[in-house]
Protein backbone atom coordinates (compact mmCIF):
# COMPACT_ATOMS: atom_id res chain seq x y z
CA UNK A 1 22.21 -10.65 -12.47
CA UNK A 2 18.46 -8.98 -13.07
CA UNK A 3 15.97 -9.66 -11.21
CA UNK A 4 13.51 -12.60 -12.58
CA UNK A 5 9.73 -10.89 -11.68
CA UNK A 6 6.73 -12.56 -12.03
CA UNK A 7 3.49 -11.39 -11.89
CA UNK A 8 0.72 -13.21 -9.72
CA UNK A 9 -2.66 -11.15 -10.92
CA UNK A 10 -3.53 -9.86 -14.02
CA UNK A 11 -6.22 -7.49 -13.98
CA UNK A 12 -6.40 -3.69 -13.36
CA UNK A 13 -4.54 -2.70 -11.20
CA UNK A 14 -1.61 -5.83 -11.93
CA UNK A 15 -0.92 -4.16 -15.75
CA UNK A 16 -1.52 -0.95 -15.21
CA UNK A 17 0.74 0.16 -11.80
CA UNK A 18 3.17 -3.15 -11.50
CA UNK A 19 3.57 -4.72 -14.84
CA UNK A 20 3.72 -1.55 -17.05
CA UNK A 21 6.29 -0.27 -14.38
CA UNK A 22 8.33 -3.78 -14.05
CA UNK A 23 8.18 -3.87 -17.79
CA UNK A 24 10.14 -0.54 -17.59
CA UNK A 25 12.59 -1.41 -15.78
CA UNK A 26 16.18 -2.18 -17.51
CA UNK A 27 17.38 -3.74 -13.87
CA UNK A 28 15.38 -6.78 -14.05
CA UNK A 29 13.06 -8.89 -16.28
CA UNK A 30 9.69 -9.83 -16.27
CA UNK A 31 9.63 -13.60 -16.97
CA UNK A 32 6.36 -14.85 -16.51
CA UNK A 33 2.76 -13.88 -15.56
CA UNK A 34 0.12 -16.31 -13.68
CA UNK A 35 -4.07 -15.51 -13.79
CA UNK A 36 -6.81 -18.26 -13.43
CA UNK A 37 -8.64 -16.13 -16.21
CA UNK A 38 -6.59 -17.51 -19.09
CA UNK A 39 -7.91 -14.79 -21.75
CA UNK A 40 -7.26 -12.12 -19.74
CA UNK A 41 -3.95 -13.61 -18.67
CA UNK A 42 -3.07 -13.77 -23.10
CA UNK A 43 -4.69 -10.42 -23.69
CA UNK A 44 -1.85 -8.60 -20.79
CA UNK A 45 1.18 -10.88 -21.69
CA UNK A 46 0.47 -9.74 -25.14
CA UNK A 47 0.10 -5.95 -24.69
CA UNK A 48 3.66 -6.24 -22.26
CA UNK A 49 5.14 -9.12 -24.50
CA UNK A 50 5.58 -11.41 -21.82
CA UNK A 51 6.27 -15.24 -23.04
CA UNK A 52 5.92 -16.98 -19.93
CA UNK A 53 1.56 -17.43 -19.51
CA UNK A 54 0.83 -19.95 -16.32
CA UNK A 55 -2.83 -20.69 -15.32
CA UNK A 56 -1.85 -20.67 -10.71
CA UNK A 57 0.72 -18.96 -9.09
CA UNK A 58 1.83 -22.42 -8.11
CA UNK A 59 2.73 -23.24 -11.86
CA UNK A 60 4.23 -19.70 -11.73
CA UNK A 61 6.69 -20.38 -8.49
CA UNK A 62 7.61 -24.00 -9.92
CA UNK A 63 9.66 -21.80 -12.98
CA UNK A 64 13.31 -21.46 -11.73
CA UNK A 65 13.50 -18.32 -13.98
CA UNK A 66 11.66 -16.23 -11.51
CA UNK A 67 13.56 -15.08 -8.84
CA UNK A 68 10.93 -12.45 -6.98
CA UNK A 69 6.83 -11.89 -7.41
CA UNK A 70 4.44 -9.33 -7.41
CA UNK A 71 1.39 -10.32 -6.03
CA UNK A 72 -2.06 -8.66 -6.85
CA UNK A 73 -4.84 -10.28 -6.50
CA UNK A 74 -8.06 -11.17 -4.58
CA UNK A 75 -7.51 -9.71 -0.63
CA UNK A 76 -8.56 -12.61 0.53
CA UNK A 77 -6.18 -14.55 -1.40
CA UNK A 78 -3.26 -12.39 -0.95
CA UNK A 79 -1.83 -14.29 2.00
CA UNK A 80 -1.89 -17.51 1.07
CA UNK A 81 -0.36 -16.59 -2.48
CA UNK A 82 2.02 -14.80 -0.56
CA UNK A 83 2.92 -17.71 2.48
CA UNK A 84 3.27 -19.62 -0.75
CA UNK A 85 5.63 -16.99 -2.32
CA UNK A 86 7.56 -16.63 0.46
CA UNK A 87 8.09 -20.74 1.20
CA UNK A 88 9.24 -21.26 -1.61
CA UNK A 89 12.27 -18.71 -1.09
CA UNK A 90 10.87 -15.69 -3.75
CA UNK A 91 11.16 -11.83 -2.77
CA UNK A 92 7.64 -10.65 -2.64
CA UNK A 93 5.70 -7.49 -3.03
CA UNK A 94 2.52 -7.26 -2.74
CA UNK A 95 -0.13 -5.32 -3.09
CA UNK A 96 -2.03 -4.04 0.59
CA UNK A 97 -3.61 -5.46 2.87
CA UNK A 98 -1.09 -8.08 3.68
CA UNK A 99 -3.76 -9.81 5.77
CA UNK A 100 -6.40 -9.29 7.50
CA UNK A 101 -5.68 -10.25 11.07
CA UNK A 102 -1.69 -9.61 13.18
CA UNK A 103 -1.80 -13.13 13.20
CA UNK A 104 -2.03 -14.00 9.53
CA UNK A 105 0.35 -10.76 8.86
CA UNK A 106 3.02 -12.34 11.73
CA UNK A 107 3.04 -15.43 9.80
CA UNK A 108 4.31 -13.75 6.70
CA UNK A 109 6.56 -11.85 8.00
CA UNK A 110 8.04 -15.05 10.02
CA UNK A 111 8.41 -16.83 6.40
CA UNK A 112 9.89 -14.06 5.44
CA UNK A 113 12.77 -14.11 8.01
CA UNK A 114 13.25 -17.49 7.95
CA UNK A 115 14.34 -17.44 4.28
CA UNK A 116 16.39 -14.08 4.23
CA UNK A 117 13.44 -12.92 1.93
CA UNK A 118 12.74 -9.04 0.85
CA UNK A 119 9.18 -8.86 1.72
CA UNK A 120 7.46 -5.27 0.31
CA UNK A 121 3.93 -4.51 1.04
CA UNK A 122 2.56 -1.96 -1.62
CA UNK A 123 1.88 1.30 0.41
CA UNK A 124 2.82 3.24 -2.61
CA UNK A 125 2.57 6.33 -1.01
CA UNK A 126 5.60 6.34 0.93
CA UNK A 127 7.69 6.03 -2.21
CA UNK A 128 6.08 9.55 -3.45
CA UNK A 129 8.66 11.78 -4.66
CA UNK A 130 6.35 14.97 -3.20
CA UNK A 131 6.29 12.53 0.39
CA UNK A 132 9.86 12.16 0.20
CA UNK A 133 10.52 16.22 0.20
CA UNK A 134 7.40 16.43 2.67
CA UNK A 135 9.48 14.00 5.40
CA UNK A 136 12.81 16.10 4.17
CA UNK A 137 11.14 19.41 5.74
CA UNK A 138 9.71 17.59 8.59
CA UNK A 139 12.92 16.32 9.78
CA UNK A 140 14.71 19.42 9.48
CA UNK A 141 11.55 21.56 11.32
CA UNK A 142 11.34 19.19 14.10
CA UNK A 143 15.72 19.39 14.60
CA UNK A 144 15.84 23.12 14.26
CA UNK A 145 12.53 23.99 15.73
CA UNK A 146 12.31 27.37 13.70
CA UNK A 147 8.43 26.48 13.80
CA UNK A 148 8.31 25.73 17.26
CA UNK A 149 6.62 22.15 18.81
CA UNK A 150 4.68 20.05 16.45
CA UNK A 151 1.52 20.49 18.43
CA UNK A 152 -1.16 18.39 16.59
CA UNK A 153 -1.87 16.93 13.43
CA UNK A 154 -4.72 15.73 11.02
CA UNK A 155 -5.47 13.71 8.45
CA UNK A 156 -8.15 12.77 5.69
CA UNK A 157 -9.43 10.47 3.10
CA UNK A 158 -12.41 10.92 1.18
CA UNK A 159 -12.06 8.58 -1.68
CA UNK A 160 -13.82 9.52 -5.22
CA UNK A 161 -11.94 9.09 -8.53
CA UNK A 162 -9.16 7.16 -8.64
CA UNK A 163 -7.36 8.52 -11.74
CA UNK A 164 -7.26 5.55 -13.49
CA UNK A 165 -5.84 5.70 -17.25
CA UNK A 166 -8.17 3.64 -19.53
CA UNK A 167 -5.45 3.20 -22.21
CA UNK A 168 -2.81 1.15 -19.58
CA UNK A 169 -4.52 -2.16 -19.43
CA UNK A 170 -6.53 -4.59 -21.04
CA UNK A 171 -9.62 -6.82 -19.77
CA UNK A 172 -11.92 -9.49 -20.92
CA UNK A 173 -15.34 -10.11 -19.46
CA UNK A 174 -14.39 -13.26 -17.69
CA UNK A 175 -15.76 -13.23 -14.12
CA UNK A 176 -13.00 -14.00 -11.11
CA UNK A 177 -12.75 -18.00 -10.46
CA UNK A 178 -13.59 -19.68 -7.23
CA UNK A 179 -11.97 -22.28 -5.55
CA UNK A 180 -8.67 -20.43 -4.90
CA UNK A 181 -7.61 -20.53 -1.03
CA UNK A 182 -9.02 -17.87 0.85
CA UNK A 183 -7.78 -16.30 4.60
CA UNK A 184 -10.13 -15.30 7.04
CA UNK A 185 -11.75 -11.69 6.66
CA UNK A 186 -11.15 -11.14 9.84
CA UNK A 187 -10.58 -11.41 13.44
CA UNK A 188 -12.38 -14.15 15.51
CA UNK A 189 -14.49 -11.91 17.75
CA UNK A 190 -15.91 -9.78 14.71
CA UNK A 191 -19.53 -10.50 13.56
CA UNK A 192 -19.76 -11.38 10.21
CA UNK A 193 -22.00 -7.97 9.39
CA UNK A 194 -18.80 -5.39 9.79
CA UNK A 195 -16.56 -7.70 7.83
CA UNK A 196 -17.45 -5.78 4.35
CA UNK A 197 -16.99 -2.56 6.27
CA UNK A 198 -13.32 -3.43 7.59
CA UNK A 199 -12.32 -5.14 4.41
CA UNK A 200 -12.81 -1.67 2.59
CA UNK A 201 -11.14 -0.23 5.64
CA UNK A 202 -8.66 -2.34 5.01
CA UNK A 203 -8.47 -1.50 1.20
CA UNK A 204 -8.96 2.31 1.01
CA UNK A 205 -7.38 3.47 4.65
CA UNK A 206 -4.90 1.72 5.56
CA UNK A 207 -3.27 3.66 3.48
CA UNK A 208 -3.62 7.05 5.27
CA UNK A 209 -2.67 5.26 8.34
CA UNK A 210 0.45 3.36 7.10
CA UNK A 211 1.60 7.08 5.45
CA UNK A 212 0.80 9.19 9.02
CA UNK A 213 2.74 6.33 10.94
CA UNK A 214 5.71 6.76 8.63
CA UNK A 215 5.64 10.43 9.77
CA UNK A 216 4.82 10.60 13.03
CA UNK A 217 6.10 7.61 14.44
CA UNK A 218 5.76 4.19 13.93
CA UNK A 219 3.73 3.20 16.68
CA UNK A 220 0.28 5.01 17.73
CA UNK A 221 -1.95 4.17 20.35
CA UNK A 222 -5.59 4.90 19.51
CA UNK A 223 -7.24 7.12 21.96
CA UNK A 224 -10.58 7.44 20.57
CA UNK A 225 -12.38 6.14 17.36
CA UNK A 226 -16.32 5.37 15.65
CA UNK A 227 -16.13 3.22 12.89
CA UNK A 228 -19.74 3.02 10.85
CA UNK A 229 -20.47 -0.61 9.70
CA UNK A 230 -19.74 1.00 5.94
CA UNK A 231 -16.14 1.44 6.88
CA UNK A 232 -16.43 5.48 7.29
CA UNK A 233 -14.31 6.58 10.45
CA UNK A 234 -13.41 9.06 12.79
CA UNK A 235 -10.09 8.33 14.62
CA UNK A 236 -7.93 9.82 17.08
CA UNK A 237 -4.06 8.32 16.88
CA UNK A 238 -1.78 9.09 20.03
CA UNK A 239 2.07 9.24 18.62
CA UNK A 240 3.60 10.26 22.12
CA UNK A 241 2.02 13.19 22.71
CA UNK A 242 0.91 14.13 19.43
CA UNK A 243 -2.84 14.21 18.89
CA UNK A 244 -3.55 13.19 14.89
CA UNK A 245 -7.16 12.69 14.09
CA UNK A 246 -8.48 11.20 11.02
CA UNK A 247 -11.55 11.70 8.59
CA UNK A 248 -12.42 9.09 6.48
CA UNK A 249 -15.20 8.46 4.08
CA UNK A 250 -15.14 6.26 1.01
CA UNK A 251 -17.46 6.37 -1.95
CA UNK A 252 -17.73 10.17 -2.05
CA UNK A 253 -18.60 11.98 -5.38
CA UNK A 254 -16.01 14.03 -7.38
CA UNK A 255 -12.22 14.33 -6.80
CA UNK A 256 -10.24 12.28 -4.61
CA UNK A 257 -9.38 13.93 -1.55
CA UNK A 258 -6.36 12.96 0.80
CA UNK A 259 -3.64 14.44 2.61
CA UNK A 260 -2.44 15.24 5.78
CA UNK A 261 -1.68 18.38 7.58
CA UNK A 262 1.01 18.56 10.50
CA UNK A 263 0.54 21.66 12.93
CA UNK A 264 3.37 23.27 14.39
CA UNK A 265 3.38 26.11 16.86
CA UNK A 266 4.17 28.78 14.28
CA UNK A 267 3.44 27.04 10.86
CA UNK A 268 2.69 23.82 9.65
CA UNK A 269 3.61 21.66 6.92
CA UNK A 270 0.41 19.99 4.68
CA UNK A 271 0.85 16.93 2.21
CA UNK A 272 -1.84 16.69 -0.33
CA UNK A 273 -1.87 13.43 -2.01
CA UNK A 274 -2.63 12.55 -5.51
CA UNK A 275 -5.74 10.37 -6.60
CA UNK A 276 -4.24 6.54 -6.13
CA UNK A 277 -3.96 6.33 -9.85
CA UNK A 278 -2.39 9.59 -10.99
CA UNK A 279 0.66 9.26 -12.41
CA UNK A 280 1.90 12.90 -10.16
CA UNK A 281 3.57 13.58 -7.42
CA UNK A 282 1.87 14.93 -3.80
CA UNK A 283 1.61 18.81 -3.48
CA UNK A 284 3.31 20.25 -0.14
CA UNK A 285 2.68 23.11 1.40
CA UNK A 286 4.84 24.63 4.06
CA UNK A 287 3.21 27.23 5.75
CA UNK A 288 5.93 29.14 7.75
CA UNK A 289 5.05 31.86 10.05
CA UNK A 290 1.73 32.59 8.44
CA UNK A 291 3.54 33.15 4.63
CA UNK A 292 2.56 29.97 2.43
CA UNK A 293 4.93 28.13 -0.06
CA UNK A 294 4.61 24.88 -2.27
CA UNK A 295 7.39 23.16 -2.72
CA UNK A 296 8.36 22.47 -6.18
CA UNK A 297 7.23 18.95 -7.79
CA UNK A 298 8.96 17.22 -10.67
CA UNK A 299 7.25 14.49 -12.58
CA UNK A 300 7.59 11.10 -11.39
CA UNK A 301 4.56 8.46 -10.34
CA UNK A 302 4.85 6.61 -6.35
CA UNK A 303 3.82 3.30 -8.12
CA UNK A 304 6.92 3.37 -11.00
CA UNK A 305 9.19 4.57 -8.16
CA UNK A 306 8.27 1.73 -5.99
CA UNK A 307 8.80 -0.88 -8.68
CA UNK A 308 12.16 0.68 -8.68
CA UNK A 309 12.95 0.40 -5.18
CA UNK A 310 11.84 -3.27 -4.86
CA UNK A 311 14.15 -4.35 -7.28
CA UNK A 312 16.65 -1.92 -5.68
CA UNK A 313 15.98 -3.51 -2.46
CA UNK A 314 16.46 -7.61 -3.63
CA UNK A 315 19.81 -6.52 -5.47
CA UNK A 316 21.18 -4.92 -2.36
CA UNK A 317 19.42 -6.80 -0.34
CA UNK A 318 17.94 -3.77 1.87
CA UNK A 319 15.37 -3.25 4.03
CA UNK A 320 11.87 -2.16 2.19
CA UNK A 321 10.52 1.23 2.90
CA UNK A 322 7.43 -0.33 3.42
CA UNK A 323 8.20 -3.56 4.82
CA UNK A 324 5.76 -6.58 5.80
CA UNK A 325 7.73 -6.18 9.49
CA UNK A 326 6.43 -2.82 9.65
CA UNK A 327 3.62 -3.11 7.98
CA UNK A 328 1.77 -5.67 10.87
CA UNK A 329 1.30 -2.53 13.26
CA UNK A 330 -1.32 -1.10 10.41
CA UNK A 331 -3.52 -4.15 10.82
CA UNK A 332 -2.59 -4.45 14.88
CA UNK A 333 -4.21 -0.62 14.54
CA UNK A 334 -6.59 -1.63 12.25
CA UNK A 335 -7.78 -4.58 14.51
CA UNK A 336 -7.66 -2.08 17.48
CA UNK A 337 -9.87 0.33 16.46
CA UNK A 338 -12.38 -2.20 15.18
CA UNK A 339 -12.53 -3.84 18.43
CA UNK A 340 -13.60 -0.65 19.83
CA UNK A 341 -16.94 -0.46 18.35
CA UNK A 342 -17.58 -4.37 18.45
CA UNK A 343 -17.00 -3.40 22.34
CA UNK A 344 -18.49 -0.41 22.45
């Protein structure tokens, strides 16, 4: 039997990279949408023909038709939406962060074992077809060793356009409601003038992080970091041995910049990522013994091919490639480095 999805979010980012994907997919059905904007929510469940309009998510999760949700709205919101979700026995994805604290994230991810539940948290990135080849090579370099040690690495994010296509989504000029239930923006001991700064942290780095942990390993320590109150960071990750430091800066004019470069002894192996909103795959470059190569990329689009996989993963009931389990150690990093400059 398909899939039942329902959609918890209209706006953006909800039509254009999770319902016009869902929509595509012959191995399930969309069923139902939910958006306290109620023109906005006719305008998208017209453009995707969707019959099923609800005004809450509640009203959406009391329909027996819809067996899983996608969840993309307000960060603050997310968690509670999700908790919801999640109680009330539904697969969930939804769109990062999961939370803004380990605690709130632990939570979810207890619901979500309690109930047998898939629980996917949207770190798109990993499900990039130009990723997937990227982690192919690195497997193979670090067995064989034909490039010698993996020695250091480096990553960077310097966010600027996000590719968005105009001509996937519709909006109205209604303004967001209050009133909806809100988490915490963060931990107890932060003062409330970073909380702005990590909540676009949150947003726009996490998912360099989440991607570099998938790599590496799945558990850094953070040797060294300064974090400006805007959000802008310079880290240094520990993955046993490996040094990986990390340049971020949000807001920056012209192209989107972010990638990754892994340094071997005699090569090294560099992931360039597409804008978040491209519908392309990431360009990898193996550099081996001083000759460069780029692999070859095909067409495909990390948010389509992660709609795919999440209804893969509630029919076969698998393990997420982004999980919420795995998932908790970017906000128990997050948290970490934070605390750093509240400490000094």
């Amino acid at each position: 039997m398909r899939p039942g999805i329902g959609i918890i979010g209209t706006g953006m980012v909800g039509q254009m990279c999770h319902l016009a994907n869902f929509v595509a997919n012959p191995a399930c059905r969309v069923v139902a949408i939910a958006d306290l904007r109620p023109d906005l929510a006719a305008a998208a469940a017209q453009k995707f023909g969707i019959s099923q309009v609800y005004g809450t998510h509640r009203e959406l999760l009391a329909d027996a038709a819809v067996s899983a949700v996608v969840v993309v709205t307000k960060r603050r919101a997310t968690g509670p939406i999700v908790l919801d979700a999640l109680n009330s026995g539904r697969h969930v994805l939804s769109e990062k962060p999961m939370a803004y604290t380990t605690a709130q994230a632990t939570l979810l991810v207890e619901a979500a074992r309690q109930r047998n539940l898939v629980y996917s948290v949207g770190y798109m990135k990993r499900h990039d077809a130009g990723v997937a080849r990227a982690l192919d090579v690195l497997t193979r370099l670090r067995n064989d060793r034909s490039l010698g040690r993996v020695v250091r690495a480096k990553g960077w994010c310097f966010g600027g356009d996000t590719g968005r296509s105009r001509e996937n989504f519709v909006m109205t000029g209604e303004t967001r409601p209050d009133g909806i239930e809100l988490w915490k923006d963060g931990p107890d001991w932060m003062p409330s003038t970073m909380r702005a700064g990590y909540d676009n942290f949150l947003n726009v780095f996490s998912h360099i992080i989440n991607l570099t942990r998938y790599l590496l390993g799945s558990s850094p320590t953070v040797a060294d970091s300064s974090v400006e109150t805007s959000g802008a960071a310079r880290i240094a990750l520990d993955f046993d041995g490996i040094a990986c430091t990390l340049d971020l800066v949000n807001g920056s004019e012209g192209a989107w910049r972010e990638g990754l470069t892994i340094d071997f002894e005699c090569g090294a192996l560099t992931i360039e990522l597409p804008a978040p909103f491209a519908e392309e795959e990431a360009r990898v470059i193996l550099d081996h013994r001083g000759e460069s190569t780029q692999l070859m990329r095909a067409t495909s689009w990390a948010f389509r091919r992660q709609a795919n996989a999440f209804v893969s993963d509630i029919v076969d009931r698998r393990i997420p490639l982004a999980s919420g389990q795995d998932s908790v150690a970017d906000i128990a990093l997050t948290e970490a480095i934070w605390k750093r400059r509240v400490s000094g």
